[in-house]
C-alpha atoms as a PDB file:
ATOM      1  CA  UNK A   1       0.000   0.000   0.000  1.00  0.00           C
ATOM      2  CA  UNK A   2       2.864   2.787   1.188  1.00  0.00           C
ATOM      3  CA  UNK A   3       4.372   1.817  -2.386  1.00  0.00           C
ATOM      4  CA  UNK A   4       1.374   1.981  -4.108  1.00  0.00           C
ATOM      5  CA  UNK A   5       0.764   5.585  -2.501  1.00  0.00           C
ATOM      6  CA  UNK A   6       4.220   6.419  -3.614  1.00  0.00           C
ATOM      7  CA  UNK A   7       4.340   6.055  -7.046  1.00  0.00           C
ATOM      8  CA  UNK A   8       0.519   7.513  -6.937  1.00  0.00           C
ATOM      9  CA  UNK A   9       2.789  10.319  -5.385  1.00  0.00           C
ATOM     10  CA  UNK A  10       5.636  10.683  -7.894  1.00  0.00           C
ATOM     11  CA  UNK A  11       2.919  10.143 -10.857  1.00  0.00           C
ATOM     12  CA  UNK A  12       1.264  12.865  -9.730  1.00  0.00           C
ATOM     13  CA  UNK A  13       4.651  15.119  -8.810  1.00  0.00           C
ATOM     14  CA  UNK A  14       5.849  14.204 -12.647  1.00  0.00           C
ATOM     15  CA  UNK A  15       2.465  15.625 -14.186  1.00  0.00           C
ATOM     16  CA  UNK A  16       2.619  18.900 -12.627  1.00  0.00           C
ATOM     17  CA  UNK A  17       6.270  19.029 -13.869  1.00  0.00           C
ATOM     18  CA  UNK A  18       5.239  18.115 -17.353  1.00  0.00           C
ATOM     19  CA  UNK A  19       2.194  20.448 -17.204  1.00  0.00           C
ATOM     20  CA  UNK A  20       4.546  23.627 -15.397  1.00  0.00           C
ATOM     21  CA  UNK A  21       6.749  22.433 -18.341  1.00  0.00           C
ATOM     22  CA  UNK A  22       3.961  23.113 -20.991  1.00  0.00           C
ATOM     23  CA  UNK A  23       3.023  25.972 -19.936  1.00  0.00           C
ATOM     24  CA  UNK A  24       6.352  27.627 -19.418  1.00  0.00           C
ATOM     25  CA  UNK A  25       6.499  26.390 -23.735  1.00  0.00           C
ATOM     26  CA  UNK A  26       3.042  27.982 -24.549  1.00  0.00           C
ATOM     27  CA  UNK A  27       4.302  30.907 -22.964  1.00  0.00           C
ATOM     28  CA  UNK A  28       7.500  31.568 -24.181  1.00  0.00           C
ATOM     29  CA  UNK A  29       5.754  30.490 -28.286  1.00  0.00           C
ATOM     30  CA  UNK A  30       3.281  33.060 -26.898  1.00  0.00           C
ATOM     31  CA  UNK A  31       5.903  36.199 -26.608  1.00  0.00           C
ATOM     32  CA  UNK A  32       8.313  35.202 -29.718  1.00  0.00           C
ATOM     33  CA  UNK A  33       4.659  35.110 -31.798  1.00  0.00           C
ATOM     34  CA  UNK A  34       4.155  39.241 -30.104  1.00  0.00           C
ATOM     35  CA  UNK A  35       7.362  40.098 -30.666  1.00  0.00           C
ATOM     36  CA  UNK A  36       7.287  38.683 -34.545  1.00  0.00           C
ATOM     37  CA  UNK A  37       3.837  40.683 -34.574  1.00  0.00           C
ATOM     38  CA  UNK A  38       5.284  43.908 -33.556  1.00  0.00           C
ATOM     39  CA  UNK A  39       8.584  43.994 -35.279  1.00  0.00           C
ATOM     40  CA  UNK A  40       6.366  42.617 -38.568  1.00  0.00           C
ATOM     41  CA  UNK A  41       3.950  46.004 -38.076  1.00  0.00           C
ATOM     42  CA  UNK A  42       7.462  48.138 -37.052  1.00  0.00           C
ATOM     43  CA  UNK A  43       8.855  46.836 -40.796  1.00  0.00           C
ATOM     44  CA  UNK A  44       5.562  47.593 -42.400  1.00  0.00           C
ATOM     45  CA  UNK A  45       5.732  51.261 -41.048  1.00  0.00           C
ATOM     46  CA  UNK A  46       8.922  51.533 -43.144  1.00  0.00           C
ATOM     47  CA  UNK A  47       7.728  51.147 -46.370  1.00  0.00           C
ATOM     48  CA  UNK A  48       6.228  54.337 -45.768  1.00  0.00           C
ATOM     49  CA  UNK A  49       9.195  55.999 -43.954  1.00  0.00           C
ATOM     50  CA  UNK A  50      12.018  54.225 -46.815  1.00  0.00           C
ATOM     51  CA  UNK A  51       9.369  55.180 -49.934  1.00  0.00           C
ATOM     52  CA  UNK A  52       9.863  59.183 -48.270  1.00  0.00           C
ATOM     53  CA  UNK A  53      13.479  59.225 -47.720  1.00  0.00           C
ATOM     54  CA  UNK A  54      14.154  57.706 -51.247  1.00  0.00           C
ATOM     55  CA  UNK A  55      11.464  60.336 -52.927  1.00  0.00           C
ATOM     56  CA  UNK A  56      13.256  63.251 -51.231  1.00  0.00           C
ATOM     57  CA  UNK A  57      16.682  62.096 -52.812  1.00  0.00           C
ATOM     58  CA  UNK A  58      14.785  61.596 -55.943  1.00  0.00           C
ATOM     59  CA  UNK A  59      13.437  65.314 -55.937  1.00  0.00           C
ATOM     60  CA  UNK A  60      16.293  67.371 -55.305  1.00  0.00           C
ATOM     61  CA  UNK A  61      15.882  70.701 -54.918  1.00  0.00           C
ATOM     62  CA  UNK A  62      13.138  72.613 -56.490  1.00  0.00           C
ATOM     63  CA  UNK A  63      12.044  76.649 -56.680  1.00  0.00           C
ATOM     64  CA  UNK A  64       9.058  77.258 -55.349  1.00  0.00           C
ATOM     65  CA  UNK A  65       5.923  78.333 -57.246  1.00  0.00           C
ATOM     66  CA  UNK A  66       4.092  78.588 -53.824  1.00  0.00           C
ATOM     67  CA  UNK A  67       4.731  79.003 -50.299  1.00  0.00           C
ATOM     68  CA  UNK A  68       2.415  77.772 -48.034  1.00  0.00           C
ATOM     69  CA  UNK A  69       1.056  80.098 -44.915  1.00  0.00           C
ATOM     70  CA  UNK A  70      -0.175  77.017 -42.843  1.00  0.00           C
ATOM     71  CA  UNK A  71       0.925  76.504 -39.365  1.00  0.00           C
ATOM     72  CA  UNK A  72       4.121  74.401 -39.171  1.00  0.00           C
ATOM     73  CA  UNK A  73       2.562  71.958 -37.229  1.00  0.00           C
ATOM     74  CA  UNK A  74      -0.148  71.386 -39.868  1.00  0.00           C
ATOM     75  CA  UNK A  75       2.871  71.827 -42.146  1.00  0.00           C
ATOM     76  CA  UNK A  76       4.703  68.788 -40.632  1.00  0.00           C
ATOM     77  CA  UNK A  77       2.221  66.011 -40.015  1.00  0.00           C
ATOM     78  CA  UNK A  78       2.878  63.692 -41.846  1.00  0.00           C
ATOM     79  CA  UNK A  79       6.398  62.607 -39.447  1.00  0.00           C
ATOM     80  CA  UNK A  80       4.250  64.068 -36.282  1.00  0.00           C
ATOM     81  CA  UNK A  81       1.382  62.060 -37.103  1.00  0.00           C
ATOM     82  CA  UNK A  82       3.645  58.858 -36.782  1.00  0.00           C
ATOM     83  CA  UNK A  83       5.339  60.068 -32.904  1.00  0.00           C
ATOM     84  CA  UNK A  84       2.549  58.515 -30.816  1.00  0.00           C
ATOM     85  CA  UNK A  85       2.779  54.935 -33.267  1.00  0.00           C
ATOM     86  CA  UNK A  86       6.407  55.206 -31.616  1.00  0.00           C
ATOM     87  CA  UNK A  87       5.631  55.323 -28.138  1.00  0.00           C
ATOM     88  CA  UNK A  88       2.484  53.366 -28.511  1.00  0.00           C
ATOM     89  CA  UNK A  89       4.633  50.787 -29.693  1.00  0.00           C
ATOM     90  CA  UNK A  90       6.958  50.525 -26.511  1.00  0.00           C
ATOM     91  CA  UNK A  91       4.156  51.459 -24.544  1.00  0.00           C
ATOM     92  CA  UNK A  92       1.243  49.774 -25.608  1.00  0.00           C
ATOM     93  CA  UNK A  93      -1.019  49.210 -22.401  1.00  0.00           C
ATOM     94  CA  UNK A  94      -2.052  45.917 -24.266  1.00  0.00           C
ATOM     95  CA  UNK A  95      -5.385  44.185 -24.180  1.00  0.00           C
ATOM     96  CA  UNK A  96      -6.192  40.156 -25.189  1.00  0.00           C
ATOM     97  CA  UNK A  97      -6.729  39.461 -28.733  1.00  0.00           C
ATOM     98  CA  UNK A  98      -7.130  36.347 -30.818  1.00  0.00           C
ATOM     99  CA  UNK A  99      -4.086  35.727 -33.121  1.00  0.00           C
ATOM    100  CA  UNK A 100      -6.436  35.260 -36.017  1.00  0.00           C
ATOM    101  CA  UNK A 101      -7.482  38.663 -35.409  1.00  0.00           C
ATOM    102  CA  UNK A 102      -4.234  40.458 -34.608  1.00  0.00           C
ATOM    103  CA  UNK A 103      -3.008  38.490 -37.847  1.00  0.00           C
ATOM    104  CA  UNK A 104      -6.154  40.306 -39.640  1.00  0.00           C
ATOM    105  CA  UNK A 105      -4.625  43.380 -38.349  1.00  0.00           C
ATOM    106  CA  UNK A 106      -1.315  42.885 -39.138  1.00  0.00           C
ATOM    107  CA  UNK A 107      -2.794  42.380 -42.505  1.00  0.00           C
ATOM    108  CA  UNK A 108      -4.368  45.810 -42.785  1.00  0.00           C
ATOM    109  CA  UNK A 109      -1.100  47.287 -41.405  1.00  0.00           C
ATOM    110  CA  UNK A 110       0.420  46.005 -44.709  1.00  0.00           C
ATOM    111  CA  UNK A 111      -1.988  46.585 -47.381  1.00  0.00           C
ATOM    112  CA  UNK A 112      -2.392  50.189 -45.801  1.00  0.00           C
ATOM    113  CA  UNK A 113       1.604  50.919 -45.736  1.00  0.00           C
ATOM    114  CA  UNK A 114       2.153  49.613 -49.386  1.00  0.00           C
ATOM    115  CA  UNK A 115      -1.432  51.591 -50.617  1.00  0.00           C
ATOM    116  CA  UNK A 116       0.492  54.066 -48.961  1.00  0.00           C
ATOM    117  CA  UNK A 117       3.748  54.302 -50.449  1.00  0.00           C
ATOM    118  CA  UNK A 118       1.818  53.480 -53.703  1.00  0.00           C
ATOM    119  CA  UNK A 119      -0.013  57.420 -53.070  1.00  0.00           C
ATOM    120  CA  UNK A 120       3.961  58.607 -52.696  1.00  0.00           C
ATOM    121  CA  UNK A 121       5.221  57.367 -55.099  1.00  0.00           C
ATOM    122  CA  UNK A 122       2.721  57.897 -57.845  1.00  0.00           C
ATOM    123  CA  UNK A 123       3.163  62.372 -57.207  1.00  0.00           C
ATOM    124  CA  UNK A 124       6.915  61.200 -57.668  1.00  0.00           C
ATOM    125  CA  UNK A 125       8.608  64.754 -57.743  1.00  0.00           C
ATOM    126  CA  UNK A 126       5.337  66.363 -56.485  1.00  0.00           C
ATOM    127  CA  UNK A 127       5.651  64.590 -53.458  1.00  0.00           C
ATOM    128  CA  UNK A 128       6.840  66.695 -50.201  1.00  0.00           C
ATOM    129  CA  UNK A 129       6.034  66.818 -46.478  1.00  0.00           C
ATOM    130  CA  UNK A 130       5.293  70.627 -46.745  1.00  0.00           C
ATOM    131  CA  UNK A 131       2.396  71.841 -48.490  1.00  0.00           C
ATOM    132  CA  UNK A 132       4.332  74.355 -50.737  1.00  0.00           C
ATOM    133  CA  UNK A 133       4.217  73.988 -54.613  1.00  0.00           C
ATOM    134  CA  UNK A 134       6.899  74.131 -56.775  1.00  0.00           C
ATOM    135  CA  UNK A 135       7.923  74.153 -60.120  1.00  0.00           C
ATOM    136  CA  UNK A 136       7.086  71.046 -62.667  1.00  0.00           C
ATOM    137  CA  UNK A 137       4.776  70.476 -59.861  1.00  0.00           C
ATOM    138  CA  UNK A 138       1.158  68.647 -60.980  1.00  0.00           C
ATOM    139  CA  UNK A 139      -1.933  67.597 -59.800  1.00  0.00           C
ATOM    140  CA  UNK A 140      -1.941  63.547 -59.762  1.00  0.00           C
ATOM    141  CA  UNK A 141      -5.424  62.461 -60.136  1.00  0.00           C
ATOM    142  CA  UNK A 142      -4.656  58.577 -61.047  1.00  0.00           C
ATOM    143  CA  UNK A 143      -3.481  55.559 -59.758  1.00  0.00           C
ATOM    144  CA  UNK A 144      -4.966  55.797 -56.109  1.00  0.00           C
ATOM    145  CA  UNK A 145      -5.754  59.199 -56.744  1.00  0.00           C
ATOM    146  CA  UNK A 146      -9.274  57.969 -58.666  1.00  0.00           C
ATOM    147  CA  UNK A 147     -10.495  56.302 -55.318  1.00  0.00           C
ATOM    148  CA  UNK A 148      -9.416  59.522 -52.839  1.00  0.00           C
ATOM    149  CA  UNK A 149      -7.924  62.922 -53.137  1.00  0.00           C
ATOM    150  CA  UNK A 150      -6.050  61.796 -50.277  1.00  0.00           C
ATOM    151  CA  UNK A 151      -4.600  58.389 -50.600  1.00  0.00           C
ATOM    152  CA  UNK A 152      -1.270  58.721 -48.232  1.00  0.00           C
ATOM    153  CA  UNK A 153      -3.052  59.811 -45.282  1.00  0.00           C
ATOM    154  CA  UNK A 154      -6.045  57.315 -45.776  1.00  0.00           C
ATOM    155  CA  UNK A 155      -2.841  54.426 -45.882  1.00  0.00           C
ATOM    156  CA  UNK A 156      -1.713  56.032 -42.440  1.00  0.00           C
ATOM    157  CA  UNK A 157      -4.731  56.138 -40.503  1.00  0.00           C
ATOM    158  CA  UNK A 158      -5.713  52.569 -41.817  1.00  0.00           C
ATOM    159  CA  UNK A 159      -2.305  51.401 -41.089  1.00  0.00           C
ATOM    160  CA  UNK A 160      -2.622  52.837 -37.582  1.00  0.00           C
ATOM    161  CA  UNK A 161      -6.114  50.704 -36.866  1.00  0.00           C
ATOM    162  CA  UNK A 162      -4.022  47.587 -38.069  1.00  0.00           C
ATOM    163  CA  UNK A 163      -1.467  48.299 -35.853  1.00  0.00           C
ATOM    164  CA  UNK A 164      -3.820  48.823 -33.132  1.00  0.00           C
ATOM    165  CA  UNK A 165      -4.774  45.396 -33.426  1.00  0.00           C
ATOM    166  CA  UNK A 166      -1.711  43.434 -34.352  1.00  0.00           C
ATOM    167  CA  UNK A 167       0.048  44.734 -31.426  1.00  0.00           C
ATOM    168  CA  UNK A 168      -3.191  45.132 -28.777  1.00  0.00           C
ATOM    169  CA  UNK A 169      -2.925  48.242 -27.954  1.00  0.00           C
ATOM    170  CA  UNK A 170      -5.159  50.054 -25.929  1.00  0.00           C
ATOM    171  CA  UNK A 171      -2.625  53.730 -26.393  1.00  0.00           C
ATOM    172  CA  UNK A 172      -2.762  52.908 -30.057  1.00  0.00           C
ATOM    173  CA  UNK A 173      -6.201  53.003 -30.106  1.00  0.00           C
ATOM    174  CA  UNK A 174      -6.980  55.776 -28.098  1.00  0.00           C
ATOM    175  CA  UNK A 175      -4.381  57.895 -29.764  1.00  0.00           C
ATOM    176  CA  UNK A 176      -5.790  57.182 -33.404  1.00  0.00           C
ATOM    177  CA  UNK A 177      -9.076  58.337 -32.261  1.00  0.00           C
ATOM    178  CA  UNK A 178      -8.193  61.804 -30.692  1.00  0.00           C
ATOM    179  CA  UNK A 179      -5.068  62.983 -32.433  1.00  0.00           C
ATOM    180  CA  UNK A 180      -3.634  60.838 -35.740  1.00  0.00           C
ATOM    181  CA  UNK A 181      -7.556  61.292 -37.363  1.00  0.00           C
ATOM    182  CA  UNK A 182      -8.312  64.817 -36.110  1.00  0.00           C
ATOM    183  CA  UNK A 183      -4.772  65.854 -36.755  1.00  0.00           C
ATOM    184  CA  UNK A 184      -5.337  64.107 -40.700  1.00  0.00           C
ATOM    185  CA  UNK A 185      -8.418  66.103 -40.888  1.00  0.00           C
ATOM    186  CA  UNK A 186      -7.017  68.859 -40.482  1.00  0.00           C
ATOM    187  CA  UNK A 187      -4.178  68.353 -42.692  1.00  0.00           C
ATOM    188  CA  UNK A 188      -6.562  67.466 -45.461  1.00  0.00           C
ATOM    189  CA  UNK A 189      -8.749  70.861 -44.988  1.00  0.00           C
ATOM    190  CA  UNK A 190      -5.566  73.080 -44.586  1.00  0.00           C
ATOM    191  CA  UNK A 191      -4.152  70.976 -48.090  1.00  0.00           C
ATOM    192  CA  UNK A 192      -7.141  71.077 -50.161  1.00  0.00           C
ATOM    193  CA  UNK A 193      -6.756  75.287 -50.018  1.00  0.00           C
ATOM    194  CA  UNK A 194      -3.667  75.079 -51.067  1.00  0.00           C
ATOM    195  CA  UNK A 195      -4.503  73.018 -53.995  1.00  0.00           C
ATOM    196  CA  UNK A 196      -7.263  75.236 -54.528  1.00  0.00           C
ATOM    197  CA  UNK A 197      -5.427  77.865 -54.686  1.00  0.00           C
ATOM    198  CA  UNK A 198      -2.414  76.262 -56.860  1.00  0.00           C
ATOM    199  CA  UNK A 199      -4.330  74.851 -59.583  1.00  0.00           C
ATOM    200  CA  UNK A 200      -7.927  76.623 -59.635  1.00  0.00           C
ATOM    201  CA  UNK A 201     -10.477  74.970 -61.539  1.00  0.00           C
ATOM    202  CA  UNK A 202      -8.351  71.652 -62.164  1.00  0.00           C
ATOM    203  CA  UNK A 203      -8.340  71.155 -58.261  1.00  0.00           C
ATOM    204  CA  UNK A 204     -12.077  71.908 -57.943  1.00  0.00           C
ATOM    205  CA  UNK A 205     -12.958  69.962 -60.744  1.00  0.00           C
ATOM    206  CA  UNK A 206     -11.044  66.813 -59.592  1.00  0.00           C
ATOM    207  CA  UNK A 207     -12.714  67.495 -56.189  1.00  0.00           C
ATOM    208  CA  UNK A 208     -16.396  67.529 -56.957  1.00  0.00           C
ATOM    209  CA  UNK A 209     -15.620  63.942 -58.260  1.00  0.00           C
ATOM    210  CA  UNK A 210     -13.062  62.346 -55.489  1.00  0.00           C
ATOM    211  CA  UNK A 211     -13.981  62.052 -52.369  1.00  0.00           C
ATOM    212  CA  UNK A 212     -11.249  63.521 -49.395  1.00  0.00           C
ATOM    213  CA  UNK A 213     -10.537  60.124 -47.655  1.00  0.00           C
ATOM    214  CA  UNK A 214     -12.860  57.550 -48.005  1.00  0.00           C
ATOM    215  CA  UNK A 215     -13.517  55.991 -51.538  1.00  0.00           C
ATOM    216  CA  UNK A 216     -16.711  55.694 -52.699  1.00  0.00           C
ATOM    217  CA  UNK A 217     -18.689  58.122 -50.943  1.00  0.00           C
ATOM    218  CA  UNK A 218     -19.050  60.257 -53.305  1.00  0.00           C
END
């Protein structure tokens, strides 16, 4: 009986090592699967970032035709917009997910930084943080530019609600809501007069067609 209780004993010591063991596995497969998440949306993001280096070597320097008077914030979001993806990113205050649907995200964060860089690259020499125009510049209105006046920034805040969920977090979400699509907004109003004003009729022509941001609502 005492060796009967025994082995009882050490069958019952070696299963809670085996499941410890387990666990300790599905937990360390667990946070090499979020860290391949993250670092997969971190590459995405540089599509975008590589695809605006490469088109300001690309450009060279230009005279200007037109100097924007917009704020300088306004005149710089496009790298602003991205500073809370950065700390959101090493800070994300996470929340539980599937991985089906942080993969779905992930997803999202892709398509959106390549439709991105797609937008970039298509204005080729017209492309530029600022909102000045300058000589040889023109208004693109194909490739992306049939679906939204604004193709760049919709491939930002898109890529920022993939990001959001491939990486669960809860600052990444809160931060798209009340400052990257406010802030794109109003990047988008301030742009749109300086169109205006650059190319007259053209602009307003191309906008009573295109919608701003979203395709297909007009």
């Amino acid at each position: 009986m005492e060796e009967h209780a025994d082995e009882s004993t050490a069958e019952a010591a070696d299963r809670r090592c085996v499941s410890s063991e387990d666990y300790d596995r599905a937990a360390s497969v667990l946070a090499m699967d979020d860290r391949a998440l993250r670092i997969s949306v971190l590459l995405a993001a540089h599509v975008i970032f590589l695809s605006a280096g490469a088109l300001r070597i690309i450009r060279g320097r230009r005279e200007h035709r037109l100097r924007s008077q917009t704020a300088w914030w306004l005149q710089y979001s496009p790298p602003l917009v991205w500073l809370p993806f950065v700390i959101a990113y090493f800070f994300p205050f996470p929340f539980d997910l599937p991985v089906p649907v942080r993969l779905a995200g992930l997803a999202i964060a892709i398509a959106s930084a390549v439709f991105a860089a797609w937008a970039m690259w298509s204005l080729g020499k017209s492309y530029g943080i600022r909102m000045d125009l300058f000589d040889g510049h023109r208004l693109v209105t194909g490739g992306p530019y049939r679906l939204t006046r604004h193709p760049m920034y919709l491939g930002i805040v898109s890529f920022h609600i993939g990001a959001t969920v491939a990486m669960e977090s809860l600052a990444l979400l809160v931060i798209t809501l009340v400052y990257v699509i406010p802030f794109t907004a109003l990047r988008i109003r301030a742009e749109d007069r300086v169109l205006a004003a650059g190319f007259g009729d053209e602009f307003r022509t191309f906008a009573g067609h295109v919608p701003a941001l979203v395709p297909f609502t007009r």
